[in-house]
C-alpha atoms as a PDB file:
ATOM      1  CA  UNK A   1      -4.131  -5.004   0.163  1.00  0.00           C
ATOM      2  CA  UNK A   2      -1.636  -7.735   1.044  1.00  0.00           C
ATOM      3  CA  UNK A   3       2.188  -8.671  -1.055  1.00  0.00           C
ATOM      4  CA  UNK A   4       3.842  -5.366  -0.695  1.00  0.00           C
ATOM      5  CA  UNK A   5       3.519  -3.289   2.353  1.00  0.00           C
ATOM      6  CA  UNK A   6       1.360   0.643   2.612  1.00  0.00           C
ATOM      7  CA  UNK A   7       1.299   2.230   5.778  1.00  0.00           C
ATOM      8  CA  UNK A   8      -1.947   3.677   5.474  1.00  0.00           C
ATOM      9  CA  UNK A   9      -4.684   1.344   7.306  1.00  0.00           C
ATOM     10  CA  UNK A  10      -7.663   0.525   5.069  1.00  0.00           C
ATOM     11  CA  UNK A  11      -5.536   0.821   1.778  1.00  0.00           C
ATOM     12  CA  UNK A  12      -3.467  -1.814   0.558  1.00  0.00           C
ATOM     13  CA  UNK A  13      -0.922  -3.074  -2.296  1.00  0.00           C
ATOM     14  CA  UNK A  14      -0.020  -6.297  -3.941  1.00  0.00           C
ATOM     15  CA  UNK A  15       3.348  -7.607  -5.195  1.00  0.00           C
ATOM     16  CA  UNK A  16       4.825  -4.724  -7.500  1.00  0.00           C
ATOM     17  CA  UNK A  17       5.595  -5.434 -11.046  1.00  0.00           C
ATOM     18  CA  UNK A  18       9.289  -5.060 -12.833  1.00  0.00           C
ATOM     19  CA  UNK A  19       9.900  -3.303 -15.603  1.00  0.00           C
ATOM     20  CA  UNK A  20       9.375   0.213 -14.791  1.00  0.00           C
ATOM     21  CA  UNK A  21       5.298  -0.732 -15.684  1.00  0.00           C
ATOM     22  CA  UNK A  22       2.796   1.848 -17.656  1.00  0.00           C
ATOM     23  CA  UNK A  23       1.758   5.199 -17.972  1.00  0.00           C
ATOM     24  CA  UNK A  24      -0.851   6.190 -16.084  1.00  0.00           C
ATOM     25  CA  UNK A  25      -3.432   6.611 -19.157  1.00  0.00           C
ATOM     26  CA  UNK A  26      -1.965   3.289 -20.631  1.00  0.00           C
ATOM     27  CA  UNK A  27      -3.131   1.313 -16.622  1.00  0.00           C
ATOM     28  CA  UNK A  28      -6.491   3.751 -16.698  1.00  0.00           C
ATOM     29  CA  UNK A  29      -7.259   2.058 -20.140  1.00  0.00           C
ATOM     30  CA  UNK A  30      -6.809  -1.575 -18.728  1.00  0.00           C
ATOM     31  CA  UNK A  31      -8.582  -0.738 -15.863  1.00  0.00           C
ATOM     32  CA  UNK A  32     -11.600   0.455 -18.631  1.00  0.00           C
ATOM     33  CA  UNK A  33     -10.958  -3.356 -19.632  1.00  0.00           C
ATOM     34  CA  UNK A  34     -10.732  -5.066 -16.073  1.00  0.00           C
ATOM     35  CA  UNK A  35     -14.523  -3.313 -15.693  1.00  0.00           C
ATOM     36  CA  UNK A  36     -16.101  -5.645 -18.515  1.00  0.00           C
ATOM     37  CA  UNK A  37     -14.559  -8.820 -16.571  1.00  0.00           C
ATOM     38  CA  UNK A  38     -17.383 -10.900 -15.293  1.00  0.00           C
ATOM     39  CA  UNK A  39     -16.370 -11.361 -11.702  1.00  0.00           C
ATOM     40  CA  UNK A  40     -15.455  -7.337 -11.670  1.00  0.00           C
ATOM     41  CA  UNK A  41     -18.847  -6.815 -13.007  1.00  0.00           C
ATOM     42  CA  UNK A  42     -20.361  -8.893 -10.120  1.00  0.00           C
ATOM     43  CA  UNK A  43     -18.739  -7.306  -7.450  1.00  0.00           C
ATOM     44  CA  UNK A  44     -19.946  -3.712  -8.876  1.00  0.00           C
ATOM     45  CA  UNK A  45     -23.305  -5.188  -8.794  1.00  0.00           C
ATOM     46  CA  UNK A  46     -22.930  -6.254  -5.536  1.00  0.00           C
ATOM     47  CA  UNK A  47     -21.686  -3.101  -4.164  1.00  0.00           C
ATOM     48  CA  UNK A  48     -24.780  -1.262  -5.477  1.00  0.00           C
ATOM     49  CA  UNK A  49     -27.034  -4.220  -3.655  1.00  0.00           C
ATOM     50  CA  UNK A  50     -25.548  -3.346  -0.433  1.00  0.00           C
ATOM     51  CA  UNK A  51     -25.694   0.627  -0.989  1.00  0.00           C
ATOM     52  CA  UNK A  52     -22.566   1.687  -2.418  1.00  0.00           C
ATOM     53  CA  UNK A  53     -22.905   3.172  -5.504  1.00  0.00           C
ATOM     54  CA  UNK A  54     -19.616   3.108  -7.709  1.00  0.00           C
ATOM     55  CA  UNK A  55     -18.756   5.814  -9.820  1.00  0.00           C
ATOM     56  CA  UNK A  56     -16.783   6.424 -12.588  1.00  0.00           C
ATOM     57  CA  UNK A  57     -13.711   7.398 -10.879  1.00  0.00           C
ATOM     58  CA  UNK A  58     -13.990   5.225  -7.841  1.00  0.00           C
ATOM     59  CA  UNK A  59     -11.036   3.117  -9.813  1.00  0.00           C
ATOM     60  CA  UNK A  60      -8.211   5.425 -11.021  1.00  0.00           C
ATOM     61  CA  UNK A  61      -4.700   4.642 -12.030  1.00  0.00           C
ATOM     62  CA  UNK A  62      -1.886   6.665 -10.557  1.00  0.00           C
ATOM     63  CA  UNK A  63       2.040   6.783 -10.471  1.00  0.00           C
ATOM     64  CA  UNK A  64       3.054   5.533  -6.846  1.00  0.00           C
ATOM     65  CA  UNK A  65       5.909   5.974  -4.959  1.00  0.00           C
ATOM     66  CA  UNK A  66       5.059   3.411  -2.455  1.00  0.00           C
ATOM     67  CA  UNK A  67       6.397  -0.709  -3.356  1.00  0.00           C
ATOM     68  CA  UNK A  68       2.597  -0.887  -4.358  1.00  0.00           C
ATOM     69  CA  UNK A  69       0.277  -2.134  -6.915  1.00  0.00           C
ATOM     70  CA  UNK A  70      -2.493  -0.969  -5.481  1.00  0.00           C
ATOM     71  CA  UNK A  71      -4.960  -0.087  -2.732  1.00  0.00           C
ATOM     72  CA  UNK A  72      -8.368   0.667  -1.435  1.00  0.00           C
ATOM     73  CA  UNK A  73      -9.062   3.830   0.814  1.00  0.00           C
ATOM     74  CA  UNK A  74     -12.523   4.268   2.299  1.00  0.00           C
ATOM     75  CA  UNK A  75     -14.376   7.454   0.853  1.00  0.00           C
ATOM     76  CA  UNK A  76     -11.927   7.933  -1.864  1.00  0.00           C
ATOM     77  CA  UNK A  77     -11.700   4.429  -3.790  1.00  0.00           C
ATOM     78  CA  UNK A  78      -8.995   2.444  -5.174  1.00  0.00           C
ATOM     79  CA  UNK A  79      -5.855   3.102  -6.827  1.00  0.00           C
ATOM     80  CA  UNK A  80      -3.795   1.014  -9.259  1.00  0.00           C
ATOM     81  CA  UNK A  81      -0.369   2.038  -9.678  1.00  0.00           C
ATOM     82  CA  UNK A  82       0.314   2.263 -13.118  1.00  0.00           C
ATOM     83  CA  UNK A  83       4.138   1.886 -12.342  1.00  0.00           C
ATOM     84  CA  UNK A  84       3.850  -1.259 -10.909  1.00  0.00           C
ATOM     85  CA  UNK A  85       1.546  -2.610 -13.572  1.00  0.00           C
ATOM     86  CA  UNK A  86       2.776  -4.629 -16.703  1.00  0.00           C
ATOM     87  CA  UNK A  87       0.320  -6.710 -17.908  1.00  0.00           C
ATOM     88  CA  UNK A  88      -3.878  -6.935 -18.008  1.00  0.00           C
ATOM     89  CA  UNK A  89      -3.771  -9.743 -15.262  1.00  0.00           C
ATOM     90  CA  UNK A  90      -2.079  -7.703 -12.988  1.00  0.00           C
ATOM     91  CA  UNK A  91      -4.005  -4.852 -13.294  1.00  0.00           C
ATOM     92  CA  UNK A  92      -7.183  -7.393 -13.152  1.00  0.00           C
ATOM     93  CA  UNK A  93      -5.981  -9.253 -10.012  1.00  0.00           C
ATOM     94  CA  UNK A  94      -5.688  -5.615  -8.194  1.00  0.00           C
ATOM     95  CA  UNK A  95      -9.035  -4.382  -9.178  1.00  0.00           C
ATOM     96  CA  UNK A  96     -10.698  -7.772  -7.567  1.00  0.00           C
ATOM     97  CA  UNK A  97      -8.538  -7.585  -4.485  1.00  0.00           C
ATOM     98  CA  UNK A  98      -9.550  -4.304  -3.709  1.00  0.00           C
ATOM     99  CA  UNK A  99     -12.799  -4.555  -4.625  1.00  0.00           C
ATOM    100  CA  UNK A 100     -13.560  -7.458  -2.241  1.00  0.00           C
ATOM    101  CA  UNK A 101     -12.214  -4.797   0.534  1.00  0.00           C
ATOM    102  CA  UNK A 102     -14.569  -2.208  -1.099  1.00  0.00           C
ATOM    103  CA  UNK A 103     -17.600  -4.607  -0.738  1.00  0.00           C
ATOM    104  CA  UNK A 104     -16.414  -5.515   3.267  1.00  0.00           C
ATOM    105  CA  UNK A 105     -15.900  -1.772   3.911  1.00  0.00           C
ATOM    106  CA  UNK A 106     -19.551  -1.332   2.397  1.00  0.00           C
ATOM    107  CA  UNK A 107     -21.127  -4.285   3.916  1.00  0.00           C
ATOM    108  CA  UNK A 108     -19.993  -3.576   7.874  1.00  0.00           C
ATOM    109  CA  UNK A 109     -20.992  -0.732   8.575  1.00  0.00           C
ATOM    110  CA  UNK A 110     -18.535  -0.666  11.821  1.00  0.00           C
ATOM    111  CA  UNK A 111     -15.251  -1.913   9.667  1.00  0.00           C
ATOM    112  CA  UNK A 112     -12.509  -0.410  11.588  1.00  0.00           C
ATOM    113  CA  UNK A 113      -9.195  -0.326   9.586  1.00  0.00           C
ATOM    114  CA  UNK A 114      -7.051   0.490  12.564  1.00  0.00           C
ATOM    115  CA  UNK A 115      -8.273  -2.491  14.139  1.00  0.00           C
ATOM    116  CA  UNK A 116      -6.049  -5.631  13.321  1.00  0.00           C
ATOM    117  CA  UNK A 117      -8.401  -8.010  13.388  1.00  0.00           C
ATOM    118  CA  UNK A 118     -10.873  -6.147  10.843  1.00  0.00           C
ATOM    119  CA  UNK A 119      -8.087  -5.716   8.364  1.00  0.00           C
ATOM    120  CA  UNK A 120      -6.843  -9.323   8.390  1.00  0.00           C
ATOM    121  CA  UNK A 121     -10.384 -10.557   8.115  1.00  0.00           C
ATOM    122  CA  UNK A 122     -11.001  -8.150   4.617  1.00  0.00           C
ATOM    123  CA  UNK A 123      -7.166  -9.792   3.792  1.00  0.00           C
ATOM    124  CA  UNK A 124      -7.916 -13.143   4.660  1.00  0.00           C
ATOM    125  CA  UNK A 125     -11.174 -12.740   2.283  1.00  0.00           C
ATOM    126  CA  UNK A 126      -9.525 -11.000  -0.714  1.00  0.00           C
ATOM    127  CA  UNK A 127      -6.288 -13.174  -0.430  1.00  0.00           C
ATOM    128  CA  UNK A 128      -8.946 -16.537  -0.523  1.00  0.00           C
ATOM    129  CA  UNK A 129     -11.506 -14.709  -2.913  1.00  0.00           C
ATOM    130  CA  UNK A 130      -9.733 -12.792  -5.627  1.00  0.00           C
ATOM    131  CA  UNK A 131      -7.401 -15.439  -7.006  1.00  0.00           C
ATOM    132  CA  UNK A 132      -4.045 -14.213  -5.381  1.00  0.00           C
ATOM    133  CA  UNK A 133      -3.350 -17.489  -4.551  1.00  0.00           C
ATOM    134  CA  UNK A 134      -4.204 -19.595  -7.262  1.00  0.00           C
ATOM    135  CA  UNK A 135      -1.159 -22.057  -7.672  1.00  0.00           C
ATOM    136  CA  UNK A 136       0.153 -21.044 -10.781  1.00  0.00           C
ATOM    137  CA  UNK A 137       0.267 -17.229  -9.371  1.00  0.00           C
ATOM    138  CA  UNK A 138       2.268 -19.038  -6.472  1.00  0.00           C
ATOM    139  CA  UNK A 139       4.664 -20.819  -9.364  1.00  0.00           C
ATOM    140  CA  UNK A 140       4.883 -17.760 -10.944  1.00  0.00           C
ATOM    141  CA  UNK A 141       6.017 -16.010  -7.308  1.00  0.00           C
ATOM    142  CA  UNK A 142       9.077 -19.114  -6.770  1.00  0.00           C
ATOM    143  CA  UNK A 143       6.388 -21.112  -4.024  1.00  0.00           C
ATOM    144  CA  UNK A 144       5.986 -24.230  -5.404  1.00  0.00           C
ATOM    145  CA  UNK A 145       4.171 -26.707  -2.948  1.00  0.00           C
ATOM    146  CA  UNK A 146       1.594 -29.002  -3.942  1.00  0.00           C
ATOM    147  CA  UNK A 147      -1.084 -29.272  -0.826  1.00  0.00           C
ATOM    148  CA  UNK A 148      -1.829 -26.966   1.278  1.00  0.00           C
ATOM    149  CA  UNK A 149      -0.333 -23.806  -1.005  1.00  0.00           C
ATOM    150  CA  UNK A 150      -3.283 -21.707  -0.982  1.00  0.00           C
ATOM    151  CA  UNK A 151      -4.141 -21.450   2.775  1.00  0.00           C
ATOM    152  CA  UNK A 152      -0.177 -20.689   2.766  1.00  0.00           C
ATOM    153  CA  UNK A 153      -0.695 -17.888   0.724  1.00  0.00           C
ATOM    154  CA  UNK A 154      -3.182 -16.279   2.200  1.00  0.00           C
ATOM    155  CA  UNK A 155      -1.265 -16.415   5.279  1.00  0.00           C
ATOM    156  CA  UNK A 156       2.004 -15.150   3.859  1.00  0.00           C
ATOM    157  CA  UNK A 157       0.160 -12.305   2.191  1.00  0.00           C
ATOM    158  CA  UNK A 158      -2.299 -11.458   5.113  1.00  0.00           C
ATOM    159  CA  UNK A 159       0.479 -10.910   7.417  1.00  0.00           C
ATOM    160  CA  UNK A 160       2.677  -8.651   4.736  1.00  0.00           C
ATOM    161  CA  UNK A 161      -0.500  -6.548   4.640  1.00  0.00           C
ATOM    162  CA  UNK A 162      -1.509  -6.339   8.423  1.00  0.00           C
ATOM    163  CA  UNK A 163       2.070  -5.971   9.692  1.00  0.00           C
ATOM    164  CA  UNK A 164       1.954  -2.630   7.544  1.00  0.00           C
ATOM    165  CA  UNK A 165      -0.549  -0.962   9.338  1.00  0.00           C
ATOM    166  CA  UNK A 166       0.818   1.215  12.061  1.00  0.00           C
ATOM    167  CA  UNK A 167      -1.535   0.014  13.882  1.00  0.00           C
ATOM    168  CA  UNK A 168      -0.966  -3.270  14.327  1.00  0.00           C
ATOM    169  CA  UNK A 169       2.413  -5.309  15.584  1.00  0.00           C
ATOM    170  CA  UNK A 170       3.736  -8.228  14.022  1.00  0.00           C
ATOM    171  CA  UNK A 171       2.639 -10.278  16.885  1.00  0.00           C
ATOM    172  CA  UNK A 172      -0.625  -8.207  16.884  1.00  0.00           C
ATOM    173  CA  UNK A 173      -1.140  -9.229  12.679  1.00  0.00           C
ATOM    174  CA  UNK A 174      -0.550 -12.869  13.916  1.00  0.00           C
ATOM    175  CA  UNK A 175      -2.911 -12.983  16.973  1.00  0.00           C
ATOM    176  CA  UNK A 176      -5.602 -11.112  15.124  1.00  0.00           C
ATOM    177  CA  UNK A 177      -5.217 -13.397  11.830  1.00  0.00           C
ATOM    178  CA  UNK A 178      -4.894 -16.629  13.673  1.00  0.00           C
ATOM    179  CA  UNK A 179      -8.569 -15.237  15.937  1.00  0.00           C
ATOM    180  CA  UNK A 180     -10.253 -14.899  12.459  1.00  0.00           C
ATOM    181  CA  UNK A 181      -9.307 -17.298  10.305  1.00  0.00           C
ATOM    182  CA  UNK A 182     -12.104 -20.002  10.124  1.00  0.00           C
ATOM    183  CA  UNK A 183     -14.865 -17.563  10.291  1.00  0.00           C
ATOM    184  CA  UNK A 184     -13.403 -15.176   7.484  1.00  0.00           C
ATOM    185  CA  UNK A 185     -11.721 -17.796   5.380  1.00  0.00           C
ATOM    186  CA  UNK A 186     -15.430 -19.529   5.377  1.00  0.00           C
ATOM    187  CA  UNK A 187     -16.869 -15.909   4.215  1.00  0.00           C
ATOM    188  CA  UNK A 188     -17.164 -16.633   0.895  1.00  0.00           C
ATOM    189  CA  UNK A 189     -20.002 -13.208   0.539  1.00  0.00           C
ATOM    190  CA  UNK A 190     -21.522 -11.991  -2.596  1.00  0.00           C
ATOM    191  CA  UNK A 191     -20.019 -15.348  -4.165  1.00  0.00           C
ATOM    192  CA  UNK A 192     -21.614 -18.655  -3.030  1.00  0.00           C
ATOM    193  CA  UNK A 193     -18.683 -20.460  -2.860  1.00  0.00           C
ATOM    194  CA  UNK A 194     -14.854 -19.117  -3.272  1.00  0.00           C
ATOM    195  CA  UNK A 195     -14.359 -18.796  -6.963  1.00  0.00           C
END
């Protein structure tokens, strides 16, 4: 969840890619590929520590419609849009993203997507955790600061994310992101320490 905006609370997209992107088998194959990555492998295995048990089609590729690159939706799993993917990173950096909102929605047992301040938290922790915001993804996007450029990012792409739920104002996305920040930013859970 976060760059591009979804309308549906507890499901969430990234920036889309150009290009016109890849079939749908050609994204399901490179999502085969993103599951033998070592941090998607240890937030499977974290999933199943906390009780959710990921199956085999729990991450499927499909074409959206949507300004999407992805998404996670509680019961059914995540999506990557196969349109809006180019390249193995891409389709890497939305399988992590959702995944940390997999492993939230699985850990809390009283998540509430409808609820701003739930959703920014999962966004503030993907944005931080997944690598969204590693600098030279924020070169790559035309930000180019040198301090202070990942905190930035989160922002940016928390309140793209929240402000798309119909749930939850712009002023709403703010209040609720600014309420959470230090305690979710600081959640660094399964990892140790934000990769």
């Amino acid at each position: 969840m976060a760059e591009e905006p979804n309308s549906k609370p507890g499901s969430g997209g990234f920036s889309s890619a150009v290009n016109g992107g890849r079939t749908v088998e050609e994204c399901q194959d490179m999502i085969g590929r993103s599951l033998r990555i070592p941090m998607v492998k240890f937030l499977k295995e974290h999933m199943e520590k906390a009780g959710c048990r990921i199956g085999d089609k729990f991450i499927k590729a499909v074409h959206c419609d949507k300004q999407i690159s992805g998404g996670y939706v509680r019961g059914e799993g995540i999506i990557v849009c196969s349109n809006h993917m180019n390249i193995q990173d891409e389709v890497n950096q939305v399988v992590i993203h959702e995944l940390i909102h997999a492993y939230d929605d699985c850990r809390a047992a009283n998540l509430d997507w409808s609820n701003c301040a739930h959703h920014a938290c999962s966004e503030i922790r993907a944005g931080h955790l997944s690598g969204d915001c590693h600098y030279k993804r924020e070169l790559l996007r035309g930000f180019m600061k040198i301090r202070g450029h990942e905190q930035d990012c989160v922002r940016r792409r928390v309140m793209k994310s929240v402000i798309a739920n119909p749930y939850c104002s712009e002023v709403a996305a703010k209040d609720a992101m600014e309420a959470v920040w230090d305690v979710c930013y600081n959640d660094t859970k399964p990892f140790d320490r934000a990769p």
